[in-house]
N, C-alpha and C. Protein backbone atom coordinates (compact mmCIF):
# COMPACT_ATOMS: atom_id res chain seq x y z
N UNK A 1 0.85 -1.18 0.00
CA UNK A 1 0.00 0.00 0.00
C UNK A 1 0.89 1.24 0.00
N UNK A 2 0.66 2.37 -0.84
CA UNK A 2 1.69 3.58 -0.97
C UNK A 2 0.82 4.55 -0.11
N UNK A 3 1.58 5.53 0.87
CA UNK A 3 1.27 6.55 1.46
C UNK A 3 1.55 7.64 0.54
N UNK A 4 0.24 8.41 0.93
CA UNK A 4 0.30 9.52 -0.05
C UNK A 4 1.05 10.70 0.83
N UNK A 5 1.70 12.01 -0.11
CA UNK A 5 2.15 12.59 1.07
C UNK A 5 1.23 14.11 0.39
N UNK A 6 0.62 14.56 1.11
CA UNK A 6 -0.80 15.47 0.66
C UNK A 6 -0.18 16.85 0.85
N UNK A 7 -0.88 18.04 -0.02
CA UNK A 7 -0.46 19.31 -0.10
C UNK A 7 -0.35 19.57 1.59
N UNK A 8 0.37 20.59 1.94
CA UNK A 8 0.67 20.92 3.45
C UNK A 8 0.41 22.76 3.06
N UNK A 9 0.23 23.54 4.30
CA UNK A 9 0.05 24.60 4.18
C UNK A 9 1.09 25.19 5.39
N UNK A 10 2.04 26.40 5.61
CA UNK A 10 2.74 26.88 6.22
C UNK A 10 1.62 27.76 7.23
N UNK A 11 1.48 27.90 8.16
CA UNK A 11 0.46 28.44 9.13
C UNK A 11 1.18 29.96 9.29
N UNK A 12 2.44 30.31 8.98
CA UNK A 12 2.82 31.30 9.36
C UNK A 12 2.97 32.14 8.33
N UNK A 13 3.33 31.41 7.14
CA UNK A 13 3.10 32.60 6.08
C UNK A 13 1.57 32.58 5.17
N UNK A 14 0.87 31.10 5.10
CA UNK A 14 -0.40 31.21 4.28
C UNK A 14 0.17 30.60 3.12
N UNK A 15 1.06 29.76 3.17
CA UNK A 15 1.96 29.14 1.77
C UNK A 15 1.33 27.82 1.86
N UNK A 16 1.32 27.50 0.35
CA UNK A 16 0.48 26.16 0.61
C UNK A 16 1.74 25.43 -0.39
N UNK A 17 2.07 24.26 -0.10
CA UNK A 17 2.77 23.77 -0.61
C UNK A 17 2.47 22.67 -1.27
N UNK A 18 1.72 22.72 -2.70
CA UNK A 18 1.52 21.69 -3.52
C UNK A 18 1.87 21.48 -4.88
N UNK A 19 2.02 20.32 -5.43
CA UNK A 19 2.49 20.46 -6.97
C UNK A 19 1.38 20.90 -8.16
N UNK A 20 0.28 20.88 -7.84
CA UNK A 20 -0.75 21.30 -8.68
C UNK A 20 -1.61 22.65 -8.04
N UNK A 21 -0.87 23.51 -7.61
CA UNK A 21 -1.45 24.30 -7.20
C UNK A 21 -1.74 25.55 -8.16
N UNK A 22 -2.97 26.13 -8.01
CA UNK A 22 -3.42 27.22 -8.85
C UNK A 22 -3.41 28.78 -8.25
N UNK A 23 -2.66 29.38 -9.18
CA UNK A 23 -2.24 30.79 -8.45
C UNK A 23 -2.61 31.90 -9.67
N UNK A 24 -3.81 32.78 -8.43
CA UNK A 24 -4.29 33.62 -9.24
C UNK A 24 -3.39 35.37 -8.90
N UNK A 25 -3.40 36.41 -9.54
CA UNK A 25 -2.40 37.46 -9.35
C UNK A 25 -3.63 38.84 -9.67
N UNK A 26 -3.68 39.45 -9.05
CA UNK A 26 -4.61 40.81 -9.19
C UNK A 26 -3.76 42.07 -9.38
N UNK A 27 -3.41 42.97 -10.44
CA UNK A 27 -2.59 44.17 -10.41
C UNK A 27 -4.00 45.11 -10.19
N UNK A 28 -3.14 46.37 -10.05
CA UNK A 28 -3.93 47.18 -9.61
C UNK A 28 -4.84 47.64 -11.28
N UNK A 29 -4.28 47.27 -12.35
CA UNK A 29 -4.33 47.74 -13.43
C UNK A 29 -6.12 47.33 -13.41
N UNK A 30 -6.40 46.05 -13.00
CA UNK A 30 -7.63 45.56 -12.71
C UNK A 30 -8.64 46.19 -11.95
N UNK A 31 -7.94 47.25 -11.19
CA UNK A 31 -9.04 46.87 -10.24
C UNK A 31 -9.35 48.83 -10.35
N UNK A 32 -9.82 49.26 -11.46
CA UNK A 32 -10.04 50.43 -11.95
C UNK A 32 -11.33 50.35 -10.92
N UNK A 33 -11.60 51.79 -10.51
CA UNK A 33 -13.09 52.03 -9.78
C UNK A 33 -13.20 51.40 -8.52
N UNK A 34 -12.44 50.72 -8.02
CA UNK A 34 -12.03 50.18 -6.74
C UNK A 34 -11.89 50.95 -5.72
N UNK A 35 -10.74 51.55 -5.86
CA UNK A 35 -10.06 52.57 -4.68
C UNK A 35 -10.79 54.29 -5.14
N UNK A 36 -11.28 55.35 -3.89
CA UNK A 36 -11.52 56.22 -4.28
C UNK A 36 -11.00 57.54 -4.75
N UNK A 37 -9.44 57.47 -4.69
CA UNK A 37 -8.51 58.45 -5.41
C UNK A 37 -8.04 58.46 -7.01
N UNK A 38 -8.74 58.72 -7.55
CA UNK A 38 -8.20 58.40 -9.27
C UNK A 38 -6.84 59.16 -9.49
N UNK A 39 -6.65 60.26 -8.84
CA UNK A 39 -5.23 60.88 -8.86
C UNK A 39 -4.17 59.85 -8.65
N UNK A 40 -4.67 59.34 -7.28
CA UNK A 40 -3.70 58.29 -6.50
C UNK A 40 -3.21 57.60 -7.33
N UNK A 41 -4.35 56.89 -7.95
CA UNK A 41 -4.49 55.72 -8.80
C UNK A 41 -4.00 55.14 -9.68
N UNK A 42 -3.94 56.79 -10.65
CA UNK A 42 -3.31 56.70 -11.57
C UNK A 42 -1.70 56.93 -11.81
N UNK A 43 -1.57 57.68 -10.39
CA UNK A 43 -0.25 57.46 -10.27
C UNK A 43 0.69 56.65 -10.18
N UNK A 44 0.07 55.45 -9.08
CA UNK A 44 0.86 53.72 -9.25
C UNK A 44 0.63 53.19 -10.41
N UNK A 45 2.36 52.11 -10.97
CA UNK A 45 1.92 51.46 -11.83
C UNK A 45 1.12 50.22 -12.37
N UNK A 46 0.65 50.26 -13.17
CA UNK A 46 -0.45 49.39 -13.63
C UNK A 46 0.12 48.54 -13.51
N UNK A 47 1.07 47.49 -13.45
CA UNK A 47 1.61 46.08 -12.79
C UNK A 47 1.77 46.18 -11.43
N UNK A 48 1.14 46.71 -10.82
CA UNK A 48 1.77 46.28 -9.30
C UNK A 48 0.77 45.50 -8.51
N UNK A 49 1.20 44.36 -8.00
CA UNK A 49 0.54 43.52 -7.41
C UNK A 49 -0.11 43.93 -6.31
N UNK A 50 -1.48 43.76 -6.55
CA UNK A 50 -2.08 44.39 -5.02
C UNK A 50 -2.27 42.95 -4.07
N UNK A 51 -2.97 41.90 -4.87
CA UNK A 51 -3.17 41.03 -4.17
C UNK A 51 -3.13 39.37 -4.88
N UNK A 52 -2.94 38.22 -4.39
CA UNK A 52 -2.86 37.13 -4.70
C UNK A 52 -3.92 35.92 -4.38
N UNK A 53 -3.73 35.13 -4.93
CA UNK A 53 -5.03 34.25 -4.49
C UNK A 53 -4.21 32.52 -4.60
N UNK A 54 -3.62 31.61 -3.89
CA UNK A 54 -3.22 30.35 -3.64
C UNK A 54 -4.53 29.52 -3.73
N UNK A 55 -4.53 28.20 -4.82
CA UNK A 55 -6.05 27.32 -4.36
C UNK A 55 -5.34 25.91 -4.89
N UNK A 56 -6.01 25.54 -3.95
CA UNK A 56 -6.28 23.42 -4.37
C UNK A 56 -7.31 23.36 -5.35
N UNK A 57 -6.63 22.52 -6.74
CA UNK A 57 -7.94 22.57 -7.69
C UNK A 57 -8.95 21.68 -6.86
N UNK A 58 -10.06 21.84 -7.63
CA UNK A 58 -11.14 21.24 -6.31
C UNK A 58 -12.29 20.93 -7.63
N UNK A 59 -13.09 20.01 -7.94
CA UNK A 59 -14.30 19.85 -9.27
C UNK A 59 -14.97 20.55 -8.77
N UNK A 60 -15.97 21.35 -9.46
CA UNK A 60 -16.87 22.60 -9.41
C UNK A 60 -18.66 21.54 -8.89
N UNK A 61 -18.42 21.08 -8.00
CA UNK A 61 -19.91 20.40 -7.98
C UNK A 61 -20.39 20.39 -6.71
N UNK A 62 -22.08 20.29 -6.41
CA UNK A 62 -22.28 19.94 -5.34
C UNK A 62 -21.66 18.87 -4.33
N UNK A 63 -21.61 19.65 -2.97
CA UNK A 63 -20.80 18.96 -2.13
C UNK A 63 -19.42 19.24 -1.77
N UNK A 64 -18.73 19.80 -3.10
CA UNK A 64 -17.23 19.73 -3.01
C UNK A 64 -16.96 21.32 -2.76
N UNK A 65 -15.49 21.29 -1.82
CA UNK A 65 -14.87 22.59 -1.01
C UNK A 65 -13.69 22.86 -1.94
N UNK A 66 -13.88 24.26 -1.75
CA UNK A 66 -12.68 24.71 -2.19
C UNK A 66 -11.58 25.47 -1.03
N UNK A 67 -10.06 25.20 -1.35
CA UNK A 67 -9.69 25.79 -0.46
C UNK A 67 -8.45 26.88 -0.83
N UNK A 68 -7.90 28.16 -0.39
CA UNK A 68 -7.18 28.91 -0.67
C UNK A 68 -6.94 29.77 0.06
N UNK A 69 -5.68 30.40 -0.43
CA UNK A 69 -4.75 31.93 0.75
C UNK A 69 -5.33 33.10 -0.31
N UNK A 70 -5.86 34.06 0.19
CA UNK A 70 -5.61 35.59 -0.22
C UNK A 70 -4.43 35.93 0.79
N UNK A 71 -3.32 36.32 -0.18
CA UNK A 71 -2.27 37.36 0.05
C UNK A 71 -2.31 39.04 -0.16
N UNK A 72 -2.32 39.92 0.70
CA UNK A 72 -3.10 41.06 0.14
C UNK A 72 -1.71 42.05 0.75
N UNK A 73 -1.01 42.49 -0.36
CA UNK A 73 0.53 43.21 -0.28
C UNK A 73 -0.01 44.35 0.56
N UNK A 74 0.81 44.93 1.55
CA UNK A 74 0.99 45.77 2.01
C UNK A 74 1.05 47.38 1.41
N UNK A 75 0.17 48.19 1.42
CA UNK A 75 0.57 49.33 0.82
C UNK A 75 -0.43 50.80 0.84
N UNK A 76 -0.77 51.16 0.05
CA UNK A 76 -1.88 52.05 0.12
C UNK A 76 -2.04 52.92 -1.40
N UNK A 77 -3.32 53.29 -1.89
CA UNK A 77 -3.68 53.81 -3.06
C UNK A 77 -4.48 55.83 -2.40
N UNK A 78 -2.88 56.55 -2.45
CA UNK A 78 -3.74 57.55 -1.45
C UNK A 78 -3.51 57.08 -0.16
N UNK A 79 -4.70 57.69 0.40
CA UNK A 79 -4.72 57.21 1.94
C UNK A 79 -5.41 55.69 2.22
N UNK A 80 -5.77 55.04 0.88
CA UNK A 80 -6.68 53.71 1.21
C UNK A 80 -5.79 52.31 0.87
N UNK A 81 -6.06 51.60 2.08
CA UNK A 81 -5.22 50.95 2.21
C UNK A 81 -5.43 49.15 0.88
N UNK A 82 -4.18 49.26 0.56
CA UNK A 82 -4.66 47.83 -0.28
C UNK A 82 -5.95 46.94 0.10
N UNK A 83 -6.63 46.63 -0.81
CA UNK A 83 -8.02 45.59 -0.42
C UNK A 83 -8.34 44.69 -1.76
N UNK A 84 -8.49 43.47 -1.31
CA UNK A 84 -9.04 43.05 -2.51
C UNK A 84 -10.75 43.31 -3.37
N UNK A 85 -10.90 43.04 -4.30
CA UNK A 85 -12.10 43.71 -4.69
C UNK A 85 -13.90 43.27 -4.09
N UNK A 86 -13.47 42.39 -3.79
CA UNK A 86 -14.78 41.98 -2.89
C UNK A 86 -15.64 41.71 -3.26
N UNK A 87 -16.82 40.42 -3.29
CA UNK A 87 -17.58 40.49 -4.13
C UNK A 87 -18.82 39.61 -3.04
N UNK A 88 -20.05 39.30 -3.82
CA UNK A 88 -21.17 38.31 -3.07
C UNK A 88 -20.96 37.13 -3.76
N UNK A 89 -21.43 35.92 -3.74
CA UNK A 89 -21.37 34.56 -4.06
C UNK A 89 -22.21 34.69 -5.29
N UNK A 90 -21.86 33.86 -6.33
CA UNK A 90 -23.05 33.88 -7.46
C UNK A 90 -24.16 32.97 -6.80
N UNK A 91 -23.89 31.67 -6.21
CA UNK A 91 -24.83 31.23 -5.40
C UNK A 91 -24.93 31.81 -4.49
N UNK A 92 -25.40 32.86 -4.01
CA UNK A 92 -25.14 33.91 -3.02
C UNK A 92 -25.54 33.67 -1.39
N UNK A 93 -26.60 32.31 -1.44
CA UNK A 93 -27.00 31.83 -0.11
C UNK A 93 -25.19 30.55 0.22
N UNK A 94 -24.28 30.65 -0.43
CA UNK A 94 -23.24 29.79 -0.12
C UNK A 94 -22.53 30.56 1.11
N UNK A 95 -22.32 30.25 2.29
CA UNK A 95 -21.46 31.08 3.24
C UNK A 95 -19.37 30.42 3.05
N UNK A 96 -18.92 30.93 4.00
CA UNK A 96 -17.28 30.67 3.63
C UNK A 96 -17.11 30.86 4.98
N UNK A 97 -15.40 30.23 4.84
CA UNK A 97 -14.50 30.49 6.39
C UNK A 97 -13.40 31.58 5.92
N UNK A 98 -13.29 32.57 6.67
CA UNK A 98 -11.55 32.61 6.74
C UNK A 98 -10.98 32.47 7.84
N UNK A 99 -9.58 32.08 8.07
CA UNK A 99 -8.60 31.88 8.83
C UNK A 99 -7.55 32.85 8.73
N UNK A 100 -7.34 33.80 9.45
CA UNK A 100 -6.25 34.49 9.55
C UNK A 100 -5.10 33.90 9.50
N UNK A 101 -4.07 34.11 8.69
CA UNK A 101 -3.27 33.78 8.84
C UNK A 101 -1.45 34.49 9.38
N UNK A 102 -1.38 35.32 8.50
CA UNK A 102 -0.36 36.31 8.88
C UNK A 102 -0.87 37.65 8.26
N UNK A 103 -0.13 38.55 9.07
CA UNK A 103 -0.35 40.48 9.04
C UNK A 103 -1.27 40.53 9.91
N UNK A 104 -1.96 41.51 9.35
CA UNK A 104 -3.26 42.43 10.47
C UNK A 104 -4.18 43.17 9.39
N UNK A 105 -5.57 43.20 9.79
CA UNK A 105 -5.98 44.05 8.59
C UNK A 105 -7.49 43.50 9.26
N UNK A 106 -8.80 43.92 7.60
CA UNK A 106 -10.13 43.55 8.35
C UNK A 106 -10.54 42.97 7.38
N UNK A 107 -12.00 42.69 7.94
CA UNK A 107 -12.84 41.89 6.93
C UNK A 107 -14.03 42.75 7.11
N UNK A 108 -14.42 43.62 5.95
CA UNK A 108 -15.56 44.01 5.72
C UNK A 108 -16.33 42.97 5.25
N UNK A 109 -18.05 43.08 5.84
CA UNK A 109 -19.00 42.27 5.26
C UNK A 109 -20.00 43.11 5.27
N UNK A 110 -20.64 42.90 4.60
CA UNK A 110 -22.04 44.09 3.65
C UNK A 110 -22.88 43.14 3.44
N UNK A 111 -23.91 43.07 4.02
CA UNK A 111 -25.18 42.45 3.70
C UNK A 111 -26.11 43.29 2.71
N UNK A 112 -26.94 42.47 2.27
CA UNK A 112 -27.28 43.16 0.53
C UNK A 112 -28.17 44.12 1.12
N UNK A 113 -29.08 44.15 1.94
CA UNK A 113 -29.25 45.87 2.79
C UNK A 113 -28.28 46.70 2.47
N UNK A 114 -26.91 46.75 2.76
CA UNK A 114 -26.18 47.53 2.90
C UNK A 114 -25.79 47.62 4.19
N UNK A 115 -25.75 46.85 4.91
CA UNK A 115 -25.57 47.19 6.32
C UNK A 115 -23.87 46.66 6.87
N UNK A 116 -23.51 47.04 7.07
CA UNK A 116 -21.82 46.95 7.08
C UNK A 116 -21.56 46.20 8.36
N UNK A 117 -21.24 45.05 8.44
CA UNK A 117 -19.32 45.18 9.74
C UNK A 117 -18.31 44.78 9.84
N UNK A 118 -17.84 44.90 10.36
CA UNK A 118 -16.13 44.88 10.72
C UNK A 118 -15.52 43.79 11.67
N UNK A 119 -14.58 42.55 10.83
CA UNK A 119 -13.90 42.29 11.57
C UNK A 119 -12.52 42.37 11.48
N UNK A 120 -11.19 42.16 12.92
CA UNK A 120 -10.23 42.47 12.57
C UNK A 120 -9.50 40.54 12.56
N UNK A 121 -8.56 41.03 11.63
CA UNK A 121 -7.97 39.69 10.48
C UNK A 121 -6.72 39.87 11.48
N UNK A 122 -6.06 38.65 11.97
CA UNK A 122 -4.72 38.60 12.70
C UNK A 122 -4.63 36.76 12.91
N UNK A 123 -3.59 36.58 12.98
CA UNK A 123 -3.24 35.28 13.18
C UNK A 123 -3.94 34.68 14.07
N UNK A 124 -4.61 33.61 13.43
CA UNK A 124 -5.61 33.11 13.90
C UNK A 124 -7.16 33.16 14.25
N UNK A 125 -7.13 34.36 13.77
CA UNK A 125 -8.77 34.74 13.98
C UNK A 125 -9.49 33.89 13.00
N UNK A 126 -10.80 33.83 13.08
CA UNK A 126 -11.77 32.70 12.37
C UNK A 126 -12.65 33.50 11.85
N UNK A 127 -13.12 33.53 10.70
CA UNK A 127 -14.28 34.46 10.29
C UNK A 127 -15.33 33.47 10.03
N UNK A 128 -16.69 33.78 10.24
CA UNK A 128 -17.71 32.93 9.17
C UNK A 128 -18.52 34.40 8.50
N UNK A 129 -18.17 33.78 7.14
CA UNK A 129 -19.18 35.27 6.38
C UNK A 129 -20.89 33.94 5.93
N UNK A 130 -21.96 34.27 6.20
CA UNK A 130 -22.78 33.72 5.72
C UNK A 130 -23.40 33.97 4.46
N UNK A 131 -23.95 33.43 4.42
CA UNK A 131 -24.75 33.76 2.51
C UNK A 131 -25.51 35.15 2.87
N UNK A 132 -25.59 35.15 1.70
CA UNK A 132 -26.11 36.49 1.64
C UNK A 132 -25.36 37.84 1.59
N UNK A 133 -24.02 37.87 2.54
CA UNK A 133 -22.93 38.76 2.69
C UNK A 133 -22.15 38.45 1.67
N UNK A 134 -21.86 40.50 1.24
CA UNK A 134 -20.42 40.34 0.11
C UNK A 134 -19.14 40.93 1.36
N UNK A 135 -17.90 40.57 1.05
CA UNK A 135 -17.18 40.36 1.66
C UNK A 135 -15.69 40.90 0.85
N UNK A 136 -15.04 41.46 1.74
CA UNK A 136 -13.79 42.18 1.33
C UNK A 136 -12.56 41.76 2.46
N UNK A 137 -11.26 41.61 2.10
CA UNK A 137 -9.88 42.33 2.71
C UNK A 137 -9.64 43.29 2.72
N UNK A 138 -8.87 43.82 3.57
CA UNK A 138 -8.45 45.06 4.10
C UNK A 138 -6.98 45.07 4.80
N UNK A 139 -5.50 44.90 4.01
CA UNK A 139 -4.38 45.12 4.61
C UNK A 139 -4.31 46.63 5.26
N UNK A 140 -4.50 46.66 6.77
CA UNK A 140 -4.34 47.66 7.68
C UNK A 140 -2.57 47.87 7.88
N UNK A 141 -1.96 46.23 8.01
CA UNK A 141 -0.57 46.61 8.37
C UNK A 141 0.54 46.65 7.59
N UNK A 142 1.62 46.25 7.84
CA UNK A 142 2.91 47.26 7.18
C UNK A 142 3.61 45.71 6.40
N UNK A 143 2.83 44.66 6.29
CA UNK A 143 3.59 43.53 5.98
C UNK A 143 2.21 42.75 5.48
N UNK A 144 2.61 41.84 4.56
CA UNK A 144 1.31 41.17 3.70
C UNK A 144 0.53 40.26 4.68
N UNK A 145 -0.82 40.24 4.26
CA UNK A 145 -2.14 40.11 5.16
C UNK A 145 -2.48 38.74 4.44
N UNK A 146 -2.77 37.32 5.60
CA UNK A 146 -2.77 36.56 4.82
C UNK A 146 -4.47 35.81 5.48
N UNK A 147 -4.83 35.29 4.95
CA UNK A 147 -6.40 34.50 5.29
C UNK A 147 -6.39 33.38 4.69
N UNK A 148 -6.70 32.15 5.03
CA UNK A 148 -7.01 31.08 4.40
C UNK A 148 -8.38 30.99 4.21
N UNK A 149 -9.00 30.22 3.58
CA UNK A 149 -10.13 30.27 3.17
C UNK A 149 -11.10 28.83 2.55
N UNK A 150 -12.05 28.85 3.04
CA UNK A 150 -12.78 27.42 2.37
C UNK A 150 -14.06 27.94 2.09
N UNK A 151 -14.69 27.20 1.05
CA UNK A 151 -16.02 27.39 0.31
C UNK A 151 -16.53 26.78 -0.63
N UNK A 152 -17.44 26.71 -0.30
CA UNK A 152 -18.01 25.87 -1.37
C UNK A 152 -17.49 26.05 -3.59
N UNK A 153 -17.37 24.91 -3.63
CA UNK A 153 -17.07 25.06 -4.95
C UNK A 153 -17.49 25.39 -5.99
N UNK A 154 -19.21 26.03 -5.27
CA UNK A 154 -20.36 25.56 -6.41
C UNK A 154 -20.13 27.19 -6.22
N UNK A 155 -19.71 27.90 -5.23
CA UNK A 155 -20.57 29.46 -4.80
C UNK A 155 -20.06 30.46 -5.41
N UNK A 156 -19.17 30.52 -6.46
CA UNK A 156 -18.77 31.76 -7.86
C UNK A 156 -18.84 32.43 -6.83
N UNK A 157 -18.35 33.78 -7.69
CA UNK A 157 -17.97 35.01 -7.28
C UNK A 157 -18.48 35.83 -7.76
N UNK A 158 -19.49 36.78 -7.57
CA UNK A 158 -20.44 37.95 -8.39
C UNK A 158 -19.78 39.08 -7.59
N UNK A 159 -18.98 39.72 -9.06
CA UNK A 159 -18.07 40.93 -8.77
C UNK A 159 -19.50 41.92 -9.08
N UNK A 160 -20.09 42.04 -10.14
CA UNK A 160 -21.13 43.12 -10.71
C UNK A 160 -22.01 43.44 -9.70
N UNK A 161 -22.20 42.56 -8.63
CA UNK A 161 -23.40 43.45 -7.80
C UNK A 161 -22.82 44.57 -7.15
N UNK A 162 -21.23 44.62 -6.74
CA UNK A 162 -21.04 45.94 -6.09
C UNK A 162 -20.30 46.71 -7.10
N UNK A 163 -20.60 46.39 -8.53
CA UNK A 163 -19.24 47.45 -9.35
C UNK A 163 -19.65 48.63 -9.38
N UNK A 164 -21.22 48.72 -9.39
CA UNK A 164 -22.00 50.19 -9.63
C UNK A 164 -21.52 51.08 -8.14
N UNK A 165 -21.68 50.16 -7.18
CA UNK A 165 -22.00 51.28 -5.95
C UNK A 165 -21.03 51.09 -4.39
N UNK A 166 -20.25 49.78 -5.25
CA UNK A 166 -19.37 49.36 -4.16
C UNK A 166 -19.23 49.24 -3.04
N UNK A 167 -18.83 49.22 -1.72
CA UNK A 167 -19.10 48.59 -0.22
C UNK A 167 -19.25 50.03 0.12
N UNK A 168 -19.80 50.02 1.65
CA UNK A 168 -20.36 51.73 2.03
C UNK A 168 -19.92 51.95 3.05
N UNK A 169 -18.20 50.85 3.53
CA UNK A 169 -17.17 52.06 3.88
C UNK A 169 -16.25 51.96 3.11
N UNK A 170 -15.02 52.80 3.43
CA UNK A 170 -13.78 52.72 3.14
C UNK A 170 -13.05 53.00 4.34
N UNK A 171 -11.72 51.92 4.49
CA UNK A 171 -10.80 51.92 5.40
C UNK A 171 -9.25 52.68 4.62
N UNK A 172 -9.12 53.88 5.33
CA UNK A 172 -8.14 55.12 5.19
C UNK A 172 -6.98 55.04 6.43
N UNK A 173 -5.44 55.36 6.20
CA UNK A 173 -4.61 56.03 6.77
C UNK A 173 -5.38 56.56 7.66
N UNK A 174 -4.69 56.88 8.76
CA UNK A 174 -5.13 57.74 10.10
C UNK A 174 -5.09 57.54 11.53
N UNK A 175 -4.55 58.52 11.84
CA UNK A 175 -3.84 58.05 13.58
C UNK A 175 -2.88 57.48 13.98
N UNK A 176 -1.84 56.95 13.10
CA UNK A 176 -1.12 56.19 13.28
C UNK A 176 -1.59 54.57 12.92
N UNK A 177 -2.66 54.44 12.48
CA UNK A 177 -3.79 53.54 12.23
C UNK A 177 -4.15 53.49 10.95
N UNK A 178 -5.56 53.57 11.31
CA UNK A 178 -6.69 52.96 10.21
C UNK A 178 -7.75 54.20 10.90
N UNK A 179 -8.78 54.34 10.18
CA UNK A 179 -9.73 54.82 10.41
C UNK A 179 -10.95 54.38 9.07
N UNK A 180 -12.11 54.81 9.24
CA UNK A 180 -13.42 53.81 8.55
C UNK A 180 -13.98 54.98 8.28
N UNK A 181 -14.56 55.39 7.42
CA UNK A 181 -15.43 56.37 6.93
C UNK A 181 -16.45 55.50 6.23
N UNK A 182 -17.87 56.50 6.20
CA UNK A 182 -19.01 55.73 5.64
C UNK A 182 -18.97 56.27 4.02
N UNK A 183 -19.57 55.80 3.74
CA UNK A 183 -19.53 56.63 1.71
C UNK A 183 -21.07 55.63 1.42
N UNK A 184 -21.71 56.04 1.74
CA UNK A 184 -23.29 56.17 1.37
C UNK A 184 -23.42 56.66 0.58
């Protein structure tokens, strides 16, 4: 009988270590209408990595999980701090985990009300976002922000419900910090 020896994941950086692993790359060039400084915006260059995505291929069917790291680089557009683009589930009643893994930063969740909250992302924290919630990263700190993540395989990603009007805060520079403004 042969022992298998199975993908492993590094707990401290969010590295997953497998031979078939699928790695997705987000520049900022993408993520036009995202951040609210177009000055800013346009000032960084259009290759620069804002954020990453690590996954175990996984078959797209009922039943089956998917699993993966968002890596979300350290930096800021203006005063707003790197985030990935955030979106609701195409099956949108599908909920997810994250696992903090390394940095510091948040997890916005927006229920399709519009009703916002906040959690903070640090090694080891546990998120459950449920269906219904669209859901964002937020690198707050000075070193890349890492989350692991599981979900259903069936539950897509619907970027278009927030492209018009996008999440209704934004997390900004400030205090030595972070600070949250509403944008209603």
């Amino acid at each position: 009988m042969n022992v298998l020896t199975p993908p492993s994941i590094n707990y401290v950086t969010g590295k997953i270590n497998a031979g078939n692993l699928v790695e997705k790359v987000t520049l900022l060039s993408s993520l036009d209408g995202v951040f609210a400084d177009k000055a800013a915006y346009a000032s960084l260059p259009d290759d620069r990595v804002i954020y990453s995505v690590e996954m175990l291929p996984a078959e797209s069917a009922e039943g089956e999980l998917n699993f993966g790291v968002s890596h979300i680089e350290a930096g800021s557009v203006g005063d707003e701090f790197f985030m990935t683009r955030g979106h609701f589930h195409e099956r949108i009643e599908q909920a997810e985990y994250y696992f903090g893994s390394a940095g510091e930063g948040l997890l916005i969740l927006q229920a399709q009300t519009g009703v916002v909250s906040i959690e903070k992302v640090f090694p080891g924290s546990i998120h459950h976002i449920g269906g219904f919630i669209a859901h964002r990263l937020v690198n707050t700190g000075n070193s890349r922000l890492s989350a692991l993540a599981v979900w259903s395989s069936i539950a897509g990603h619907n970027y278009s419900a927030l492209k018009d009007n996008g999440f209704n805060v934004r997390v900004l520079k400030g205090g030595g910090g972070y600070r949250i403004t509403e944008c209603f």
